[in-house]
Protein backbone atom coordinates (compact mmCIF):
# COMPACT_ATOMS: atom_id res chain seq x y z
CA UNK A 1 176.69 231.75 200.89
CA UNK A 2 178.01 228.85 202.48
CA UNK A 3 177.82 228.00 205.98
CA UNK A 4 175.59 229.37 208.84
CA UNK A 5 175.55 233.06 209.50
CA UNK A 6 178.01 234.21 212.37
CA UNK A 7 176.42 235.59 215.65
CA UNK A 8 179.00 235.71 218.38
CA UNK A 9 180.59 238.90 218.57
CA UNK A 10 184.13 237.55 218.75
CA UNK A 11 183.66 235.20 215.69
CA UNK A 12 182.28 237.84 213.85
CA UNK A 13 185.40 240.23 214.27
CA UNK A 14 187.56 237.41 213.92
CA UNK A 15 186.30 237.01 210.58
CA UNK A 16 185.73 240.59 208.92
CA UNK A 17 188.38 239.97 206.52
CA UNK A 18 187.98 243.53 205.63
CA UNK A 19 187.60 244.27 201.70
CA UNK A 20 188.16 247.94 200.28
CA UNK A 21 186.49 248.85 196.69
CA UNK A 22 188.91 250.10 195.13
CA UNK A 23 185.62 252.59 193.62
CA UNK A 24 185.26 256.20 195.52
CA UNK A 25 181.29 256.91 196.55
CA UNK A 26 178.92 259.74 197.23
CA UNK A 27 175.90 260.06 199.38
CA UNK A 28 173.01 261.99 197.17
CA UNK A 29 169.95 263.01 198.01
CA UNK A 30 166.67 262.89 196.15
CA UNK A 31 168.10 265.17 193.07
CA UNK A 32 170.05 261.98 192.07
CA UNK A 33 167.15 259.47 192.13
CA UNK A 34 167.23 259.03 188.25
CA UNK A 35 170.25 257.04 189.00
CA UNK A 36 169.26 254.60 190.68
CA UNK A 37 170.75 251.30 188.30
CA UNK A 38 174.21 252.93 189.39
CA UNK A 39 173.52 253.04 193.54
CA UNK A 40 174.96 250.54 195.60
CA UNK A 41 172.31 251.27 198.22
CA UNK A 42 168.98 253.31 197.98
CA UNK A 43 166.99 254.00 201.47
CA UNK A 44 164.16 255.49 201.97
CA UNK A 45 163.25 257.67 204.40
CA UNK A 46 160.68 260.05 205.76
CA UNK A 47 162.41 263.30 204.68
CA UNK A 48 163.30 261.39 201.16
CA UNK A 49 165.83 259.16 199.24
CA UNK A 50 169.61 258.70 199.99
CA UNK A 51 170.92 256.84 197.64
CA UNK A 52 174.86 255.93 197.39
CA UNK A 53 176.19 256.27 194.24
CA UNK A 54 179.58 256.49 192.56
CA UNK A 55 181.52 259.58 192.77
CA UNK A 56 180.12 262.33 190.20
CA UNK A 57 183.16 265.25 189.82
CA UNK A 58 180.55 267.52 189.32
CA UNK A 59 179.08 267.26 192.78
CA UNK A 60 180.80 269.08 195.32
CA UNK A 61 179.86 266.46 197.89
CA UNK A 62 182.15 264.16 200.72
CA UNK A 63 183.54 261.28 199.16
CA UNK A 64 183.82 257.85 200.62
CA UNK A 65 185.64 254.11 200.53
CA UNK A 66 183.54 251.28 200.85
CA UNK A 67 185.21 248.77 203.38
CA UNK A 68 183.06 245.53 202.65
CA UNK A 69 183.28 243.59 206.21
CA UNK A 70 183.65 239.58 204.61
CA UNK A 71 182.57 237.39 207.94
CA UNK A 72 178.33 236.08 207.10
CA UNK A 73 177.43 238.28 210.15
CA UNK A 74 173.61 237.08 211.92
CA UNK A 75 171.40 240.57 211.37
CA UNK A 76 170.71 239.69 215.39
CA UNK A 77 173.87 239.25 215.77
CA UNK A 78 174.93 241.62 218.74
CA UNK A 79 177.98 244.35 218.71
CA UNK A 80 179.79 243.85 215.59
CA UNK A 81 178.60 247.49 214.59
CA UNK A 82 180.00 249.28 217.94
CA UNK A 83 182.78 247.23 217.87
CA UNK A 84 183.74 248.94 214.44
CA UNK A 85 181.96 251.78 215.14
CA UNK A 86 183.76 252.71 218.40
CA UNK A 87 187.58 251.70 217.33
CA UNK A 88 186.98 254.07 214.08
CA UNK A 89 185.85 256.96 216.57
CA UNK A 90 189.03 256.18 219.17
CA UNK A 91 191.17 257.52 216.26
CA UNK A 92 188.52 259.83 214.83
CA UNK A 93 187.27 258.15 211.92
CA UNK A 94 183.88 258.84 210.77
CA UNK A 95 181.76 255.61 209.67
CA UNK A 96 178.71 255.58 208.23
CA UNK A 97 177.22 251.38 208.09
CA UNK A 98 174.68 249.41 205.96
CA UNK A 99 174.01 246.07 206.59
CA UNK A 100 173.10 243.69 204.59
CA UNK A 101 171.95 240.05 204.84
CA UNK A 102 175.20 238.16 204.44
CA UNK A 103 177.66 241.43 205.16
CA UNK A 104 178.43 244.57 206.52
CA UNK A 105 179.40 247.81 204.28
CA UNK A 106 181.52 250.29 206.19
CA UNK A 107 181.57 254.01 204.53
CA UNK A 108 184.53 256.36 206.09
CA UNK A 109 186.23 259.51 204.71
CA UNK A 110 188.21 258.40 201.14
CA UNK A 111 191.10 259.92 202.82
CA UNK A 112 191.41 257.77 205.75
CA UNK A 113 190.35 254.25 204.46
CA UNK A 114 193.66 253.12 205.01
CA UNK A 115 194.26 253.63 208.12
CA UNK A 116 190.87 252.89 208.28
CA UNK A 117 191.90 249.01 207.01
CA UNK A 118 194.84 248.87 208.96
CA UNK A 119 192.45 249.33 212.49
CA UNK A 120 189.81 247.00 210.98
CA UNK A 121 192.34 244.26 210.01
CA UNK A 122 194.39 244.40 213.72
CA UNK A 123 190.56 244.46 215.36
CA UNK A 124 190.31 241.27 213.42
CA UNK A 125 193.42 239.75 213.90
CA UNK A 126 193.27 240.35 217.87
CA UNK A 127 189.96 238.45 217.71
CA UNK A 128 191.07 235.65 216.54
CA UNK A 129 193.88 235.27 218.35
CA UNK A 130 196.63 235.94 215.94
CA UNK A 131 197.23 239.64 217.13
């Protein structure tokens, strides 16, 4: 990754440059740990495994978009999660975030990840200046 990471919380909205998979996922619990080469996340806590996997029909389970937030956010980077966090909730958009070491994975209802990008994208662009 090029560059230093970003840790000022207008420079890192500024550059989210918000990417959706176009993929559908699932949050599983411990039953689904034998699939573990397909999860794009596996975390491990006291009460057991999550692991986020790719939508299985057979599961009658919430399904989510991945919005992949593009700016090299600083993990001490301060605010970039409320920020997101809190304009989702204004409109009453469930998030659910994982961060990374170069980026920021936002998870929200597969029904509403449009309007999900639209907010995201205008959070951005207001940022920077060009909203």
């Amino acid at each position: 990754m090029p560059g230093k990471p970003v840790n000022d919380l207008r420079g890192m909205l500024a550059g989210m440059e918000p990417a959706l998979d176009e993929r559908a996922w699932q949050f599983a619990a411990d039953a689904s740990v034998d699939r573990t080469s397909e999860a794009f996340a596996l975390i491990r806590e006291t009460e057991g495994t999550t692991l986020v996997l790719p939508v299985d029909t057979k599961r009658a389970s919430p399904t989510f978009a991945r919005i992949t937030l593009q700016v090299y956010s600083d993990l001490e980077g301060v605010g970039l999660t409320a920020a997101v966090s809190t304009a989702l909730a204004n409109v009453g958009i469930a998030c659910n975030v994982i961060a990374a070491f170069h980026h920021d994975h936002i998870f929200v209802p597969w029904d509403r990840r449009q309007e999900a990008m639209d907010l995201l994208s205008t959070l951005s662009c207001e940022a920077s200046g060009r909203g």
